[in-house]
Protein backbone atom coordinates (compact mmCIF):
# COMPACT_ATOMS: atom_id res chain seq x y z
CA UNK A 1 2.94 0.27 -11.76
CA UNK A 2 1.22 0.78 -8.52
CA UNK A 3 2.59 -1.46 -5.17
CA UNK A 4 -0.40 -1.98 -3.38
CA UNK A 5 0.71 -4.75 -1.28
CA UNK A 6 4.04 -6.12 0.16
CA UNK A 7 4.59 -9.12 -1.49
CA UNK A 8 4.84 -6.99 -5.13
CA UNK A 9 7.26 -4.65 -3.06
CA UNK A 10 9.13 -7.77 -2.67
CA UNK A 11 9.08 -8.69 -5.54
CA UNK A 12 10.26 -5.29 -7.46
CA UNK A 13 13.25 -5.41 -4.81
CA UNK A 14 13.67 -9.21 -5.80
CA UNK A 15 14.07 -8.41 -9.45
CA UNK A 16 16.24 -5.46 -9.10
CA UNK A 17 18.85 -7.47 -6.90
CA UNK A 18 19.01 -10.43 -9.22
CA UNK A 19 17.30 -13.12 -7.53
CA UNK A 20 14.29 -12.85 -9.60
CA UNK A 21 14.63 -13.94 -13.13
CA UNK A 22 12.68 -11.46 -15.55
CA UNK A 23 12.46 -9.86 -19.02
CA UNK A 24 11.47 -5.95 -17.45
CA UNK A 25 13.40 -3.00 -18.31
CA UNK A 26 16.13 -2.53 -15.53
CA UNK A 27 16.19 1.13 -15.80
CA UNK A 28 11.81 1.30 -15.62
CA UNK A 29 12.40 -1.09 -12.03
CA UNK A 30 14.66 1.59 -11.13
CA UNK A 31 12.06 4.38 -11.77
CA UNK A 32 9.39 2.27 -10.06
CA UNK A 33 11.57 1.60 -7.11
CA UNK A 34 12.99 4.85 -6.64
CA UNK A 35 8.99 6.05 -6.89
CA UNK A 36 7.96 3.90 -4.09
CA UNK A 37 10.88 4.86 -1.75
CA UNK A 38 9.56 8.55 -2.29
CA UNK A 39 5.84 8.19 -1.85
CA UNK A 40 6.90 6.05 1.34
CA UNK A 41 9.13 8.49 3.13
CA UNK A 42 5.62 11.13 2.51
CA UNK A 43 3.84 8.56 3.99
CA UNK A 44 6.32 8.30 6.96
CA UNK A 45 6.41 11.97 7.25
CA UNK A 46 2.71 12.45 6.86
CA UNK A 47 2.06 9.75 9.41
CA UNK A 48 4.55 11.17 12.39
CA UNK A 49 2.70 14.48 11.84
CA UNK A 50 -0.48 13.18 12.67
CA UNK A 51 1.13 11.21 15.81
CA UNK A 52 2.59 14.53 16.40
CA UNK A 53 -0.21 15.83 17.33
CA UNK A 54 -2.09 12.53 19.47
CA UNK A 55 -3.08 13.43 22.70
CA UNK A 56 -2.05 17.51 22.88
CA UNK A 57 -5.68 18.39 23.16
């Protein structure tokens, strides 16, 4: 599963803390979760790079 917006990053926190209702694997939300948290800190790291670098020409 791909997050491609807040609202489904929402909701995969939502159902891993209980106050979402569903039938998922707990251990898969985990997975998913723990994925996301990864791909976001690369983003974050990827991002203050390129700000880094704004405005030193």
């Amino acid at each position: 599963m791909k997050i491609h917006n807040n609202h489904q990053l929402k909701d995969l926190r939502d159902k891993l803390n209980g106050s979402i209702q569903h039938n998922e694997d707990e251990e898969l939300l985990q997975e998913q979760w723990n994925q996301l948290h990864s791909d976001m800190e690369s983003q974050r790291a990827e991002d203050e790079g390129n700000w880094g670098g704004f405005g030193d020409e």
